[in-house]
N, C-alpha and C. Protein backbone atom coordinates (compact mmCIF):
# COMPACT_ATOMS: atom_id res chain seq x y z
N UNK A 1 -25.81 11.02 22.72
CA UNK A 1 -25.64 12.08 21.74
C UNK A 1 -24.17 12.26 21.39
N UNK A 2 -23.47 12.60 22.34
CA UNK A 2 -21.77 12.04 22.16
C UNK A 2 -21.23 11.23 21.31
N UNK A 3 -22.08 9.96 21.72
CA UNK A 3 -21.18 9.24 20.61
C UNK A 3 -21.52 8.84 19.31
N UNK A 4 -23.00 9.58 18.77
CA UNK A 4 -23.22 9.72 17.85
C UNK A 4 -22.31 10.87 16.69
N UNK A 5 -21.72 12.11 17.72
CA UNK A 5 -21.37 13.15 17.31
C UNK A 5 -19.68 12.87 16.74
N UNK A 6 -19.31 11.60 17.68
CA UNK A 6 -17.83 11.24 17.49
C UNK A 6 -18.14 10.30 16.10
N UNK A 7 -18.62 9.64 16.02
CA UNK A 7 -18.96 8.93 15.01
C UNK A 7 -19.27 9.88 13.51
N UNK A 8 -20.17 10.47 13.54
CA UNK A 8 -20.01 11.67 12.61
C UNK A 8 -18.44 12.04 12.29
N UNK A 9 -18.08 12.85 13.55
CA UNK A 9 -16.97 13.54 13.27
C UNK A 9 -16.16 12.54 12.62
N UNK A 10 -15.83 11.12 12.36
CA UNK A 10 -14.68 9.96 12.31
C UNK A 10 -15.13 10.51 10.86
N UNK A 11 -16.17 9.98 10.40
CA UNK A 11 -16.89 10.06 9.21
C UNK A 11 -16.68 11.08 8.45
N UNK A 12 -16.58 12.13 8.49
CA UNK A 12 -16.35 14.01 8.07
C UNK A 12 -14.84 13.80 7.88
N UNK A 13 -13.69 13.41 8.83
CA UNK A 13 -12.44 13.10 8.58
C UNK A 13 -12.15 11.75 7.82
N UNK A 14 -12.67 10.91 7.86
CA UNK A 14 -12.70 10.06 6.77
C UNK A 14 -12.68 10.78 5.16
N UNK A 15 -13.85 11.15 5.00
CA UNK A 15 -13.91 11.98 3.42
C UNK A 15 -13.15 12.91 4.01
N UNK A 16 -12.92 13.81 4.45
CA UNK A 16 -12.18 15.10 3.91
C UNK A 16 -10.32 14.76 4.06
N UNK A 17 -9.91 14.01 4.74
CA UNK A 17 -8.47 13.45 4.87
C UNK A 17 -8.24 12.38 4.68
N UNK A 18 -8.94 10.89 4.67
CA UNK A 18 -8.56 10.12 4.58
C UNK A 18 -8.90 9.34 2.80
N UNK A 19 -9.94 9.92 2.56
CA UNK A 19 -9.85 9.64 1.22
C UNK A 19 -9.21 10.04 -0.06
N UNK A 20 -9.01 11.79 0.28
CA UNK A 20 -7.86 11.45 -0.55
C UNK A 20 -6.85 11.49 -0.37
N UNK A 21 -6.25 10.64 0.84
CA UNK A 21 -5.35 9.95 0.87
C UNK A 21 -5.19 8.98 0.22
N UNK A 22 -6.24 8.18 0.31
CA UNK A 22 -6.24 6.84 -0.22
C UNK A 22 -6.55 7.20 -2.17
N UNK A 23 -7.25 7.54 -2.55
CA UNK A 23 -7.25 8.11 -3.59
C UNK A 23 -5.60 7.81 -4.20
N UNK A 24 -4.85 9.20 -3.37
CA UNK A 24 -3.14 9.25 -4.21
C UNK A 24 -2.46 8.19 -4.04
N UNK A 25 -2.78 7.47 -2.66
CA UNK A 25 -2.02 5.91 -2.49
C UNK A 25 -2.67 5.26 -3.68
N UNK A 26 -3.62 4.64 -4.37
CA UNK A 26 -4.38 4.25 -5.16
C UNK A 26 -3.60 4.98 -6.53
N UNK A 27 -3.07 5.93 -6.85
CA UNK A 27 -3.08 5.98 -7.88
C UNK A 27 -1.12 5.73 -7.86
N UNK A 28 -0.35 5.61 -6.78
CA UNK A 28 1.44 5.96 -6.66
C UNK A 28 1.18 4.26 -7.27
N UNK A 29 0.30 3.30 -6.28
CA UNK A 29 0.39 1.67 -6.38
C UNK A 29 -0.49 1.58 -7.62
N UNK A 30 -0.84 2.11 -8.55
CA UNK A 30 -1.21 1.48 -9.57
C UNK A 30 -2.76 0.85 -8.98
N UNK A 31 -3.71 1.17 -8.08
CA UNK A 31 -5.16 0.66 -7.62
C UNK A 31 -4.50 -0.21 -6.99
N UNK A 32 -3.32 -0.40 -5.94
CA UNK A 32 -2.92 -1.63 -4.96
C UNK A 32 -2.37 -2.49 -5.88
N UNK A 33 -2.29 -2.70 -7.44
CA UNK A 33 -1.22 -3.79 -8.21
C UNK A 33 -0.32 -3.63 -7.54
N UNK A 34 0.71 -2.93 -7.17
CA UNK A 34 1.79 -2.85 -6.35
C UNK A 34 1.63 -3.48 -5.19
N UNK A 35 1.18 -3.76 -4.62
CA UNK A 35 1.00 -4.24 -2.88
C UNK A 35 0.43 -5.28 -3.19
N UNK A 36 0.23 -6.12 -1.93
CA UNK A 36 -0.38 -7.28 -1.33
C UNK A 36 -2.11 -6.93 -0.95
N UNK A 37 -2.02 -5.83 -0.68
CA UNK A 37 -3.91 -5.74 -0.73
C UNK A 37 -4.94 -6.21 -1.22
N UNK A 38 -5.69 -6.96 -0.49
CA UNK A 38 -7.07 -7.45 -1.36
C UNK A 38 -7.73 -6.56 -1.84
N UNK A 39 -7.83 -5.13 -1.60
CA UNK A 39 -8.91 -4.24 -1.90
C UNK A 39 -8.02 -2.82 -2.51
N UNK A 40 -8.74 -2.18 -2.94
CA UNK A 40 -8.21 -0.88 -3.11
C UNK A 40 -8.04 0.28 -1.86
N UNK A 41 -7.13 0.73 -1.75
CA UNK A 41 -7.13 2.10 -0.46
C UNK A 41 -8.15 2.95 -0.08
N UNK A 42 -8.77 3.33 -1.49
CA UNK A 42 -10.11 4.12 -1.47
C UNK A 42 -11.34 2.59 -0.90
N UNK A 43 -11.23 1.78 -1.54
CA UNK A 43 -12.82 1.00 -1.34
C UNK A 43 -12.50 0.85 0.83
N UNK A 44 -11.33 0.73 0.99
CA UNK A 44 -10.94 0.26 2.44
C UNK A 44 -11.46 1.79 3.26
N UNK A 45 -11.13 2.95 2.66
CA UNK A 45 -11.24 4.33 3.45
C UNK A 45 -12.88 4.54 3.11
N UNK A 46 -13.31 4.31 2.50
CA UNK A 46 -14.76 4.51 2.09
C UNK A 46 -15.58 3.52 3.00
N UNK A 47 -15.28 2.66 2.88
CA UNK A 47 -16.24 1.31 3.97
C UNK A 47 -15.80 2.02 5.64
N UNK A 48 -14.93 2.49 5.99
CA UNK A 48 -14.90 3.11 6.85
C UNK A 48 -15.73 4.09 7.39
N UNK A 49 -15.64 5.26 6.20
CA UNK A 49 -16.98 6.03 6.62
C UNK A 49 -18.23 5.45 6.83
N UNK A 50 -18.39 4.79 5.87
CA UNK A 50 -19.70 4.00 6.24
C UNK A 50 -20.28 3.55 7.37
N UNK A 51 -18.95 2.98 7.48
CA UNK A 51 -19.18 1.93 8.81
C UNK A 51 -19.50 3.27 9.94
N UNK A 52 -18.82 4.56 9.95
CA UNK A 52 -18.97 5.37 11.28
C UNK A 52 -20.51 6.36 10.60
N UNK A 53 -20.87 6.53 9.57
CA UNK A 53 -22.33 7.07 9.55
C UNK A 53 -22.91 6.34 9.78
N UNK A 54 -22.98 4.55 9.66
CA UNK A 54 -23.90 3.44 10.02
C UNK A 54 -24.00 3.32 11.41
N UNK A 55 -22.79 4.13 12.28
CA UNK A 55 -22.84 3.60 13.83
C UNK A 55 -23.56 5.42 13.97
N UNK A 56 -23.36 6.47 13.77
CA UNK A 56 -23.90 7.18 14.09
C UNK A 56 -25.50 7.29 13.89
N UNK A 57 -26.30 6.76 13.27
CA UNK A 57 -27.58 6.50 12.64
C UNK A 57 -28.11 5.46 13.75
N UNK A 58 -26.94 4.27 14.19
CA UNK A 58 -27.97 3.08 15.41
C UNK A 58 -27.86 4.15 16.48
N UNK A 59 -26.93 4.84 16.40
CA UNK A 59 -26.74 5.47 17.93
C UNK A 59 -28.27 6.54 18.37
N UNK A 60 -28.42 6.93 16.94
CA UNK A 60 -29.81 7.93 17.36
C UNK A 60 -30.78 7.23 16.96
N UNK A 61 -30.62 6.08 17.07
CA UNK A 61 -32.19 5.31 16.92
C UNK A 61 -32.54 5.16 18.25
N UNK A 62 -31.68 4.52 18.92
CA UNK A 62 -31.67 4.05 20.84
C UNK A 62 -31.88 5.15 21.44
N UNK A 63 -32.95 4.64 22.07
CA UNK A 63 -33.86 5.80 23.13
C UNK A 63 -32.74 6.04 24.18
């Protein structure tokens, strides 16, 4: 249950701080034209959340 709850929580701080972070980085670099990045700041902070609601969801599947 723990580490479903940490996983959540990553996820909740993801959107509420880290995206728009990435958002204003995304818009200072021009969508990453400025940088070496394959991806945009937002698509990188967004797959993140994902990735921690996708681990919180296996976590409460397992008995």
């Amino acid at each position: 249950m723990f580490g479903m709850l940490g996983s959540l929580t990553k996820a909740v701080v993801g959107v509420v701080v880290e995206t728009p972070l990435a958002i204003a980085a995304d818009v200072i670099t021009m969508g990453g034209a400025c940088t070496d990045k394959a991806e945009p700041y937002t698509a990188t902070a967004l797959k993140r959340v994902a990735e921690n609601v996708q681990q919180a969801v296996e976590r409460e599947k397992k008995p």
